[in-house]
Protein backbone atom coordinates (compact mmCIF):
# COMPACT_ATOMS: atom_id res chain seq x y z
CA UNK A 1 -50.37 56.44 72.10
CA UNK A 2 -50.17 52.73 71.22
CA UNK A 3 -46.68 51.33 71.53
CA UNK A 4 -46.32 49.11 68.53
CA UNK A 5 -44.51 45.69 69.26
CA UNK A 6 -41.48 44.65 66.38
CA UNK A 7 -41.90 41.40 65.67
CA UNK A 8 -38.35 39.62 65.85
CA UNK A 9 -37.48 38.10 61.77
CA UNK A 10 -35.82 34.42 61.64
CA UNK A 11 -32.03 34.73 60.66
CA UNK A 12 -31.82 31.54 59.36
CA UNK A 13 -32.57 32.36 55.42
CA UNK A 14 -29.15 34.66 56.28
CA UNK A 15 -27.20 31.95 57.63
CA UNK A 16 -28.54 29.46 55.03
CA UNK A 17 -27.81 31.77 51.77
CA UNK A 18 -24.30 32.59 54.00
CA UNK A 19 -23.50 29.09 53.89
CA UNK A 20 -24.28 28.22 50.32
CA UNK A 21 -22.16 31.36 48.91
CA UNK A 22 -19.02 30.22 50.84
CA UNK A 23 -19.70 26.35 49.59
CA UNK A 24 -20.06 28.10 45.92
CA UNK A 25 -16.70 29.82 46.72
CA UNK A 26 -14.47 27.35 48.06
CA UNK A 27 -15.97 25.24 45.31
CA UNK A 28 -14.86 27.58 43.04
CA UNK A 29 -11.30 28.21 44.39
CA UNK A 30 -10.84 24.24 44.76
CA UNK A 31 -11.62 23.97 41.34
CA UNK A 32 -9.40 26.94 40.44
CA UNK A 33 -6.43 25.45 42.08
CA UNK A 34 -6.76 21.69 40.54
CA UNK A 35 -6.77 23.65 37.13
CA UNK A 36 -2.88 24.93 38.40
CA UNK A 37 -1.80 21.33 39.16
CA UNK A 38 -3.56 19.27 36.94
CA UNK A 39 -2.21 18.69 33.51
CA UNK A 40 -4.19 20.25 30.75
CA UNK A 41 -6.73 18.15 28.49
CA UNK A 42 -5.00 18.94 25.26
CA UNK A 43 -1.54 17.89 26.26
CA UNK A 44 -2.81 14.68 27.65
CA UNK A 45 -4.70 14.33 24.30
CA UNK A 46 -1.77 15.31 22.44
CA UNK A 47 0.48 12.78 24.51
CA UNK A 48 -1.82 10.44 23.42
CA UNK A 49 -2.29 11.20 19.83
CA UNK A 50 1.88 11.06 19.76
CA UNK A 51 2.50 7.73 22.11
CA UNK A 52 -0.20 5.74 19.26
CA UNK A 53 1.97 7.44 16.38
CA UNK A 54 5.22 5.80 17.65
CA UNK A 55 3.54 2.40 18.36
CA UNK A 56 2.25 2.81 14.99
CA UNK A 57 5.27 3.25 13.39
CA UNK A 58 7.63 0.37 15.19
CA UNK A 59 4.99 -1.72 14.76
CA UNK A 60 4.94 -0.83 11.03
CA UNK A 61 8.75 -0.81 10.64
CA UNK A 62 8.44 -4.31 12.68
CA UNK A 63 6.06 -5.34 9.77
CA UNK A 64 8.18 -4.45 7.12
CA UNK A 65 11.17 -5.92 8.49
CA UNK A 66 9.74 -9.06 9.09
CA UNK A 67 8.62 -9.54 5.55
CA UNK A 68 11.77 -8.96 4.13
CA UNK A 69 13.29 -11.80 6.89
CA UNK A 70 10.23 -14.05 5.65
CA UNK A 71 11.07 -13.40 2.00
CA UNK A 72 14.54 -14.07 2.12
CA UNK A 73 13.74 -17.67 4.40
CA UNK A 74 11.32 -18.65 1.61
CA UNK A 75 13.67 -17.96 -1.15
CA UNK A 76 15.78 -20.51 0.62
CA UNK A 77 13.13 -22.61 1.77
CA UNK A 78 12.17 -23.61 -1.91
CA UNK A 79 15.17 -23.47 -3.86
CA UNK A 80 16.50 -27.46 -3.09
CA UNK A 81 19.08 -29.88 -4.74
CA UNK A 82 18.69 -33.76 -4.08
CA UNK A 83 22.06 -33.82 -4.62
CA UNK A 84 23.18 -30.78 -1.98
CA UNK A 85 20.96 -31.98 1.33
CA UNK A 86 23.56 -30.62 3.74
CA UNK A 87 24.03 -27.91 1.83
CA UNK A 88 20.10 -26.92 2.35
CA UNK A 89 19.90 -27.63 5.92
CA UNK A 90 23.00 -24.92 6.28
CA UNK A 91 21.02 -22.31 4.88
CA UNK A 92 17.90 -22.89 6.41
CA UNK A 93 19.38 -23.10 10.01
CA UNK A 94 20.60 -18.94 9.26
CA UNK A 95 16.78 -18.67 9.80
CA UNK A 96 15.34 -21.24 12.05
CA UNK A 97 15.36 -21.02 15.92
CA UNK A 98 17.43 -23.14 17.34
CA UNK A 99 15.85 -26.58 17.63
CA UNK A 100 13.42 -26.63 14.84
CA UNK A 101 15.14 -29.24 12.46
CA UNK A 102 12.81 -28.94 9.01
CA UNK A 103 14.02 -32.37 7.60
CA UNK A 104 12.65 -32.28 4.53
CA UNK A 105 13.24 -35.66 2.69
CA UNK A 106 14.81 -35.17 -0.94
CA UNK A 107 15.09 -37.20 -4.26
CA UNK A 108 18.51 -37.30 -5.63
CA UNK A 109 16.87 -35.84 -8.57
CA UNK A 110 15.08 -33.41 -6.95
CA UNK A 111 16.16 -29.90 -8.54
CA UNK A 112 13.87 -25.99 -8.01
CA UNK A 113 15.12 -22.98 -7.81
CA UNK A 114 12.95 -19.57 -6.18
CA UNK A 115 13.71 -16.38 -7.53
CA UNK A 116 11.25 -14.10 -6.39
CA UNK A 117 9.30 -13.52 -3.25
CA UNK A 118 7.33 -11.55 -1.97
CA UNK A 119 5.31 -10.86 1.16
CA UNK A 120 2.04 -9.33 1.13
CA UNK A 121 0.31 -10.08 4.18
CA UNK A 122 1.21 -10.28 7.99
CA UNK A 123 -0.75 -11.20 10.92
CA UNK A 124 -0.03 -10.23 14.92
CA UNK A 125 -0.68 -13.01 17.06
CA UNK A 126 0.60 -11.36 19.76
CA UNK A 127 3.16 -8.90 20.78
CA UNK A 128 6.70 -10.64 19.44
CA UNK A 129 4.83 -13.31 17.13
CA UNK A 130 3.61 -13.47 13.49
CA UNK A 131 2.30 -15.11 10.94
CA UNK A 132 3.97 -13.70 6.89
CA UNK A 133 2.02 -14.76 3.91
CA UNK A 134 4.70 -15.24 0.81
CA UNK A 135 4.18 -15.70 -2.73
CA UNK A 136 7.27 -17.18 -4.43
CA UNK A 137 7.72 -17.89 -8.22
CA UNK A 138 9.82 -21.21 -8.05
CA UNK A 139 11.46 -23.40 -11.23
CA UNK A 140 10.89 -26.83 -11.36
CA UNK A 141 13.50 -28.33 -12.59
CA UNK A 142 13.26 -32.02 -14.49
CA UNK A 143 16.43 -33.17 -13.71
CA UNK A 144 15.37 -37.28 -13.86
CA UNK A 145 18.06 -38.38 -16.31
CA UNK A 146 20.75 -36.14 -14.53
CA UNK A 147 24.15 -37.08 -16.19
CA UNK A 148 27.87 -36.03 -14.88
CA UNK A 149 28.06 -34.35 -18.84
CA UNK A 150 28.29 -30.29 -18.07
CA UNK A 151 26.88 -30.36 -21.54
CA UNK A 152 23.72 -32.97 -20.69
CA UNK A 153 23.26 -30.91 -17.12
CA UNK A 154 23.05 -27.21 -19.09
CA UNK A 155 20.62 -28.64 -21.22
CA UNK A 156 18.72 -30.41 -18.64
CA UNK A 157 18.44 -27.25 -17.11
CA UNK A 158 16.84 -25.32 -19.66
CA UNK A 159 13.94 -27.81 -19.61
CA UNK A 160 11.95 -26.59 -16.25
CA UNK A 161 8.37 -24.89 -15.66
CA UNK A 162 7.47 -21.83 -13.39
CA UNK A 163 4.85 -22.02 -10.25
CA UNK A 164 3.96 -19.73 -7.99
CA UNK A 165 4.00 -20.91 -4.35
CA UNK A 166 2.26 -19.55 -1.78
CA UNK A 167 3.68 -19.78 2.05
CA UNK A 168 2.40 -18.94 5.95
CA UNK A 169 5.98 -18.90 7.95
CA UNK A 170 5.77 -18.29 11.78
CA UNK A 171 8.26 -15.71 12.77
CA UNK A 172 8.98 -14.48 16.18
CA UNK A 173 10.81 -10.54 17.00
CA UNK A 174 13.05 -9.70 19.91
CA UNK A 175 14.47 -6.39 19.81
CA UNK A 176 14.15 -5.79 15.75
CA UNK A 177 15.19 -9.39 14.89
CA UNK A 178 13.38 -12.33 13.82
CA UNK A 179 13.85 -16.24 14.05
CA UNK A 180 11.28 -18.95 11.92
CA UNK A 181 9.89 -20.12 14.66
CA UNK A 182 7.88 -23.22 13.46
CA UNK A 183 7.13 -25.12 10.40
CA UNK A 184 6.40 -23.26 7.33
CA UNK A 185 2.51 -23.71 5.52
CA UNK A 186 1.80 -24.25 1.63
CA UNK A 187 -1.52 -21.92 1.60
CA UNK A 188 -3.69 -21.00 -1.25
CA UNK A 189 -3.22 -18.40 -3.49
CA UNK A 190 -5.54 -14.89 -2.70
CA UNK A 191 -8.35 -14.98 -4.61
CA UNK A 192 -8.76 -11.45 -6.96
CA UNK A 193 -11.82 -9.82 -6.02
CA UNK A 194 -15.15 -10.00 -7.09
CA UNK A 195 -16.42 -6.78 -8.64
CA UNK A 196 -18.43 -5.27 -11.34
CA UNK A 197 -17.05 -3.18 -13.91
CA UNK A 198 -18.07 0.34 -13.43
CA UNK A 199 -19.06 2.59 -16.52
CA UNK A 200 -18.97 6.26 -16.28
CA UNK A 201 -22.18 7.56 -17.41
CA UNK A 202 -23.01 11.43 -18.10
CA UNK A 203 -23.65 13.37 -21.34
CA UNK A 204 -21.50 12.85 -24.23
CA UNK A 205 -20.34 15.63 -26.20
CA UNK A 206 -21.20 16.51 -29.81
CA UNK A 207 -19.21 14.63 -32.46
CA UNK A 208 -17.62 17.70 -33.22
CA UNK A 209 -16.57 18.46 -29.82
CA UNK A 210 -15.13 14.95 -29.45
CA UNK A 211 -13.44 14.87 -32.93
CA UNK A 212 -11.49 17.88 -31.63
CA UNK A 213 -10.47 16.93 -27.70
CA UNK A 214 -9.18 13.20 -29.48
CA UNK A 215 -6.68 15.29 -31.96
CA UNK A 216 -5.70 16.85 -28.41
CA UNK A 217 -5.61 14.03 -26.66
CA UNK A 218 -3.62 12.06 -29.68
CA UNK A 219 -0.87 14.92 -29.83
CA UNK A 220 -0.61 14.91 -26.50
CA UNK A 221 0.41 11.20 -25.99
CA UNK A 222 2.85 11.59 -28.19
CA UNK A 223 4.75 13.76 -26.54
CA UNK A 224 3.99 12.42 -23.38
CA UNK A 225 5.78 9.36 -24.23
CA UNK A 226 8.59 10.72 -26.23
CA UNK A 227 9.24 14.17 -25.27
CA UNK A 228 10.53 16.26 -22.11
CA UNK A 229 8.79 17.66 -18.95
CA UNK A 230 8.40 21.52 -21.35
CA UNK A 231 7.19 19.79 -24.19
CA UNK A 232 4.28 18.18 -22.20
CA UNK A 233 3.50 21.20 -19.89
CA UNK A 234 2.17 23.16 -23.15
CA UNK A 235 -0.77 20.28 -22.90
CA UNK A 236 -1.24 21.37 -18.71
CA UNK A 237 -3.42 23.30 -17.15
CA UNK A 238 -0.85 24.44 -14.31
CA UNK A 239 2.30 24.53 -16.58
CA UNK A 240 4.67 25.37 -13.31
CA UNK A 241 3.29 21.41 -12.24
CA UNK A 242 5.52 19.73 -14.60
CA UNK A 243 4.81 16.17 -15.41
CA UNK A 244 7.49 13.57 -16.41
CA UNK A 245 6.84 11.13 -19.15
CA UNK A 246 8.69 8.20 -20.69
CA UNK A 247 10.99 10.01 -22.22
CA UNK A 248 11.40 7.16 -25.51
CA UNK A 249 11.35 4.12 -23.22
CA UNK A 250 8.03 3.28 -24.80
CA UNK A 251 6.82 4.05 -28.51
CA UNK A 252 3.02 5.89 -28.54
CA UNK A 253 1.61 3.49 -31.38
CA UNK A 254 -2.37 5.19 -31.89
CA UNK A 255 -5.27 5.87 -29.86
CA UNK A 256 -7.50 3.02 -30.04
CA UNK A 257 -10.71 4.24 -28.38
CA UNK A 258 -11.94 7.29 -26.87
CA UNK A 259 -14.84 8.59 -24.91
CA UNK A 260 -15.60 12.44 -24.40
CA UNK A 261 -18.32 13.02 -21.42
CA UNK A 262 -19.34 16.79 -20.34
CA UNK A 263 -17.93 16.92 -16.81
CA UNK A 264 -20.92 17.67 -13.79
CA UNK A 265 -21.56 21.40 -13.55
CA UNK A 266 -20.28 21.58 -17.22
CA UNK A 267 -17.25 22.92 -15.86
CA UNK A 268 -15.20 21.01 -18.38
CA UNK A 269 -14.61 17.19 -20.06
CA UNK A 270 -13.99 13.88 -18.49
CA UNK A 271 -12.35 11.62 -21.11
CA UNK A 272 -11.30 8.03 -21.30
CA UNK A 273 -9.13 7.24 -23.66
CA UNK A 274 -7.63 3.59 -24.73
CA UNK A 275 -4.35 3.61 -26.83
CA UNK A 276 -1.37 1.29 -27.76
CA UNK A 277 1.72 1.63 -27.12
CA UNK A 278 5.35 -0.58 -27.68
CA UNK A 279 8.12 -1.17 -25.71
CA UNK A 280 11.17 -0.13 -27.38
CA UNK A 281 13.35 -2.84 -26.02
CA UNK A 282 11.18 -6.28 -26.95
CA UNK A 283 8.63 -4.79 -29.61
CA UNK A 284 5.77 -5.65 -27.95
CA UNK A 285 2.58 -3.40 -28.27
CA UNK A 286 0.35 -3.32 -25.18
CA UNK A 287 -2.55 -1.70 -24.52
CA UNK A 288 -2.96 1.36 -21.71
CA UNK A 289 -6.16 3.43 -20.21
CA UNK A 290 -6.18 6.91 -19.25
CA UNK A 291 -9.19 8.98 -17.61
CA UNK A 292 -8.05 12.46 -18.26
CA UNK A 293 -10.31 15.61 -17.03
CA UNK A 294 -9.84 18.79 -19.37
CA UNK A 295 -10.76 22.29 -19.53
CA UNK A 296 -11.50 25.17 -22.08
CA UNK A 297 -9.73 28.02 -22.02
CA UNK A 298 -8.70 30.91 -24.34
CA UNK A 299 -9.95 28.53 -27.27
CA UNK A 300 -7.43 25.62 -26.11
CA UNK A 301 -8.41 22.50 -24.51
CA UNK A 302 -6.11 22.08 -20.89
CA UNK A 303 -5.60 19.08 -19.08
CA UNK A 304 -6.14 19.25 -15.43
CA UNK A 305 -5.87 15.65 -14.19
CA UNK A 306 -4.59 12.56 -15.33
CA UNK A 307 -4.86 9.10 -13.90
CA UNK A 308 -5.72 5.33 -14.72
């Protein structure tokens, strides 16, 4: 009998495959563990998300609080008397930072009074400092022929023209307050912007159709400026949604112009409609624009939106 010879197989695939199971698993458990002591991705991102809120909202109150600072400094800024120089230089130095000496050089007859202001842009330079961008509506006073007469000086006083000034004022914050921190700028005005009128276009309705929505439409002007929160809901789509009007403050006078368009989907009606209306305390009659969107239903025309 022939005595067959085993032939002796390499252990090293074994050891190999061994070796990469146990890196797998103490990959795995590594891994496993870091996930118990690490801090989860969500709560970092929520951190996150809430730590840019707060900055966003100091830095927003910081905004807001530093235009009314700029507002009031401008007010003061531009309201001058030839007559009252030490006077001015008190009530500029509540703003200033100590130092800054704005010595503004004034005529005797030198006379204007600010009465409004108002801020409507800032700009960061960097963490504490700003620029505010005022507009003021000053009256220039022509005071020339100034007389001692209280009777001469009323009249004198009545005889002045309205500007609008525009203003950059430096402003620096420590810990919520604010301090003028340079020499205020005349700038110019903003320019309005530059844009084409847009015209809705769709299908018009029939002149039937239209004839009807404008006696709806009329009706419910009227009410809207003269009657109460129930009266107008009859006129609403959502009733419970009760919109306020103007309760007499202004007069509905007649609907000038109107335009009746089948919505997309001819799901219902966009309408424009131009009307006058008069103020009840001077008289005068002033034109308005509504888009209103309606819909049919149960043989009634609804409104479901109203806007400008």
């Amino acid at each position: 009998m022939k005595i067959k010879i085993a032939k002796l197989k390499s252990t090293l695939p074994q050891k190999v495959g061994k070796v990469l199971l146990w890196t797998l698993v103490g990959f795995l458990l590594l891994r496993g563990m870091g996930s118990i002591f690490k801090e989860d991705d969500s709560v970092k991102a929520q951190n996150m998300i809430d730590n840019f809120i707060k900055t966003f909202e100091l830095k927003s109150d910081l905004e807001q609080q530093g235009k009314a600072f700029a507002e009031g400094f401008a007010l003061e800024y531009l309201s001058m008397e030839g007559r009252s120089r030490e006077e001015y230089k008190t009530r500029l130095s509540k703003y200033l930072q100590t130092g800054i000496d704005i010595n503004t050089k004034l005529n005797t007859d030198t006379k204007t009074e600010a009465f409004s202001a108002a801020a409507y842009k800032i700009t960061w330079l960097d963490e504490t400092s700003m620029n505010a961008d005022v507009k003021v509506r000053v009256k220039y006073f022509n005071i020339t022929d100034q007389a001692p007469d209280p009777m001469k000086q009323s009249n004198l006083d009545s005889n002045y023209k309205i500007e609008d000034v525009c203003l950059r004022i430096p402003l620096k914050e420590k810990e919520g307050s604010f301090v003028v921190c340079g020499y205020p700028a005349f700038i110019p005005a903003a320019d309005k912007a530059d844009m084409a009128v847009e015209v809705y276009s769709g299908n018009e309705v029939s002149n039937e159709v239209k004839k009807t929505i404008s006696g709806v439409i009329e009706s419910f002007f009227k009410i809207y400026y003269s009657g109460s929160s129930g009266e107008i809901s009859y006129y609403m789509l959502d009733s419970a949604n009760a919109l306020k009007g103007l309760e007499g403050r202004y007069e509905f006078v007649n609907l000038e112009e109107i335009s009746v368009y089948q919505s997309q989907g001819n799901t219902g009606f966009y309408v424009i409609a131009k009307l006058s209306v008069k103020d009840s305390l001077n008289g005068a009659v002033v034109a308005q624009m509504y888009r209103l969107e309606l819909v049919r239903k149960e043989e009634r025309y609804y409104i479901s939106k109203m806007n400008i």
